[in-house]
C-alpha atoms as a PDB file:
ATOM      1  CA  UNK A   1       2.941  10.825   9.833  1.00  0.00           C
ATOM      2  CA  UNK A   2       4.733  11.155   6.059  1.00  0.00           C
ATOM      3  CA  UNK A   3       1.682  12.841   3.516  1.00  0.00           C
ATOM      4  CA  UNK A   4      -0.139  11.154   0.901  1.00  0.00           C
ATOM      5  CA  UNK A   5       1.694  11.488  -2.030  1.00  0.00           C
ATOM      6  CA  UNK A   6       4.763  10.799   0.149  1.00  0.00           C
ATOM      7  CA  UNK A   7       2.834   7.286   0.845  1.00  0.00           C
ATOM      8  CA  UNK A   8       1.965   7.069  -2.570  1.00  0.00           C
ATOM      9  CA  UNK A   9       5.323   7.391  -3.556  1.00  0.00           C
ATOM     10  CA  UNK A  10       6.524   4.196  -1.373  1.00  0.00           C
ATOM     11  CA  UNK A  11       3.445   2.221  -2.927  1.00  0.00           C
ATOM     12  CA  UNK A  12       4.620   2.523  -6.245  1.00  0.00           C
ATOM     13  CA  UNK A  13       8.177   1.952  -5.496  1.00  0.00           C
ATOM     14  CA  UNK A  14       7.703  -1.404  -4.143  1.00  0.00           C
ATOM     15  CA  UNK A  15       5.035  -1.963  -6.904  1.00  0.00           C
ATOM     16  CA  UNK A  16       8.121  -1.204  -9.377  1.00  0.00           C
ATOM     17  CA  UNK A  17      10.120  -3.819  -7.481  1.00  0.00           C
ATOM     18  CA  UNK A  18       7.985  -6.446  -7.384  1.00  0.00           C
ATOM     19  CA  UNK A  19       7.413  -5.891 -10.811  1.00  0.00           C
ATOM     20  CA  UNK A  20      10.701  -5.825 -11.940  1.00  0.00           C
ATOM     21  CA  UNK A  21      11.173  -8.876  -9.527  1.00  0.00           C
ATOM     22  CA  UNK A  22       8.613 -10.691 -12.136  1.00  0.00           C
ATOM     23  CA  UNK A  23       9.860  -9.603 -15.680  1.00  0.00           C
ATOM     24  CA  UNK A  24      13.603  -9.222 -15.063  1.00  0.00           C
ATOM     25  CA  UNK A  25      15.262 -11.099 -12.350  1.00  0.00           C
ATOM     26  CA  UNK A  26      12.939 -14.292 -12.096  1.00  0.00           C
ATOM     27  CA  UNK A  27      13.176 -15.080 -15.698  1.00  0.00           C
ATOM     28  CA  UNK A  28      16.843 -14.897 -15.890  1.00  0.00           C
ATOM     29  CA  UNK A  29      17.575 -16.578 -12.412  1.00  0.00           C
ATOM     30  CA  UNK A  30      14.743 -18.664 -12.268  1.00  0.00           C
ATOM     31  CA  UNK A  31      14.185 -19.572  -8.518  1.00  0.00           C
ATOM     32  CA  UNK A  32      11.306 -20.180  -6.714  1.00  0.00           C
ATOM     33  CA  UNK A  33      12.700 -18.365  -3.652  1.00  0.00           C
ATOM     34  CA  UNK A  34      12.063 -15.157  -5.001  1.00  0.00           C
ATOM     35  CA  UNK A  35       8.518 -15.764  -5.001  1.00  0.00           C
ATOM     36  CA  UNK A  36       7.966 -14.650  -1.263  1.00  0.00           C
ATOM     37  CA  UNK A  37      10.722 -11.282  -2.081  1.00  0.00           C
ATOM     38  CA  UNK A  38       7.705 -10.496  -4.817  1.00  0.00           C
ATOM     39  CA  UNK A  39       4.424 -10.739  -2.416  1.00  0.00           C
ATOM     40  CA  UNK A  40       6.684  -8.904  -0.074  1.00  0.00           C
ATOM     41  CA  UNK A  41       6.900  -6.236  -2.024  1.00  0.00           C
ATOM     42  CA  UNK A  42       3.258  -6.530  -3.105  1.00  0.00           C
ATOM     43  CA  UNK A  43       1.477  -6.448  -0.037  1.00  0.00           C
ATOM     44  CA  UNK A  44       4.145  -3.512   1.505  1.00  0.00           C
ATOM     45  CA  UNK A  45       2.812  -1.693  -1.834  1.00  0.00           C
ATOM     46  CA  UNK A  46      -0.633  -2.352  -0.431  1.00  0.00           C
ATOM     47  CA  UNK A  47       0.066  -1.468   2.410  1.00  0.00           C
ATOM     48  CA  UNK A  48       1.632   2.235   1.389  1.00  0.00           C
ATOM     49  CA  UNK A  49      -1.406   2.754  -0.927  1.00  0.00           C
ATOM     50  CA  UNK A  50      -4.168   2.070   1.610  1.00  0.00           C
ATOM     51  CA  UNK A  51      -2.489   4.837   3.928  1.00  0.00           C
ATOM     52  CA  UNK A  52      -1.694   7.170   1.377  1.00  0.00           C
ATOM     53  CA  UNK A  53      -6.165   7.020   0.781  1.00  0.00           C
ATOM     54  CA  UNK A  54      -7.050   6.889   4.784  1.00  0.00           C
ATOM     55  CA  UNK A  55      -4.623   9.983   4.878  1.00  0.00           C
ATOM     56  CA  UNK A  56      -5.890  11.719   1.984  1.00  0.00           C
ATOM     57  CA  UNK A  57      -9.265  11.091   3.515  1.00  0.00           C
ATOM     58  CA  UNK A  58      -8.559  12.477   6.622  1.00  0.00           C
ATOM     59  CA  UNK A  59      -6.679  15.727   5.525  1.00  0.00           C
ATOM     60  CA  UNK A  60      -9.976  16.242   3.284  1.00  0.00           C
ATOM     61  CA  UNK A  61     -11.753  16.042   6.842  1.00  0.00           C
ATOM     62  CA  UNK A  62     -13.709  13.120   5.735  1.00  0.00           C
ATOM     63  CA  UNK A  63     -12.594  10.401   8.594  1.00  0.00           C
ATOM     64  CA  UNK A  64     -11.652  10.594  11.959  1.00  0.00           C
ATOM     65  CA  UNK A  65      -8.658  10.859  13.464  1.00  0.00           C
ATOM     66  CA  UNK A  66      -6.583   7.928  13.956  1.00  0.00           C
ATOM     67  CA  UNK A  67      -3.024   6.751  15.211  1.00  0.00           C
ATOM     68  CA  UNK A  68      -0.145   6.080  12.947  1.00  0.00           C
ATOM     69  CA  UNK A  69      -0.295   2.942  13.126  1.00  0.00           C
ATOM     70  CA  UNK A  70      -0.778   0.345  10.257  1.00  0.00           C
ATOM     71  CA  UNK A  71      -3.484  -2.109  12.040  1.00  0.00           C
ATOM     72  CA  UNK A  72      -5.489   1.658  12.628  1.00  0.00           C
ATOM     73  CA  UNK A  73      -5.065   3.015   9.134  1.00  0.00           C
ATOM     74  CA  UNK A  74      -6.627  -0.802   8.267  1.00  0.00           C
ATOM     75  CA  UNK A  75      -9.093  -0.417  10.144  1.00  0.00           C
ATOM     76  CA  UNK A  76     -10.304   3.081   9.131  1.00  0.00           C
ATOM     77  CA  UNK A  77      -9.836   2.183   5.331  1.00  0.00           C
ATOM     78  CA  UNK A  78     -12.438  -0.815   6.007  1.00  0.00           C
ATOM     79  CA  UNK A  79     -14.601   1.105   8.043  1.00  0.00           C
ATOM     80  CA  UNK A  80     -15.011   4.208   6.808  1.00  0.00           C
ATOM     81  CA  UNK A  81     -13.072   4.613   3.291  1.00  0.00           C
ATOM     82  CA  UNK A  82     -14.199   1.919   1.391  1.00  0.00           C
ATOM     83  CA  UNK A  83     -17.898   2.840   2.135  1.00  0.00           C
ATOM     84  CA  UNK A  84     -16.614   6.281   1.191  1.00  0.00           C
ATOM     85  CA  UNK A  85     -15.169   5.668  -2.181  1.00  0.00           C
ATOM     86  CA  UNK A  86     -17.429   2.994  -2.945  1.00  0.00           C
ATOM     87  CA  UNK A  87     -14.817   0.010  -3.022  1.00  0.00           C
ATOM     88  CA  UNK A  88     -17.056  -2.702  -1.130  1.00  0.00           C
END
């Protein structure tokens, strides 16, 4: 299981894509293909930021433990981290 900040890392490098995606390429190429490329990038940012909180939370000993697994770090952020940093 990588660390948090090593998660965080990811999330904001696919963040930087997409972005870059959005104010560089599509401008100057102008196809609507790239559209699905961006949300890629912007949910696998999501995706890299929710685990980088669920395993922040859990090395702070405020979850329990769970697999390594994306569907289980889901799960945990729902149930328990949301509720814990007041995000609902």
């Amino acid at each position: 299981m990588k660390n948090s900040l090593e998660e965080l890392k990811e999330a904001r490098k696919f963040l930087g894509q997409a972005d870059h995606l959005v104010h560089v390429t599509l401008p100057s190429i102008d196809d609507a293909r790239l559209f699905s490329v961006i949300i890629k990038n912007i949910i696998e940012s999501h995706i890299h930021a929710v685990s980088s909180l669920v395993i922040f939370d859990r090395v702070s000993k405020k979850i329990p433990p769970f697999s390594d697994e994306t569907d289980s770090k889901m799960n945990m952020f729902f149930l328990r981290s949301m509720k814990l940093h007041e995000l609902d």
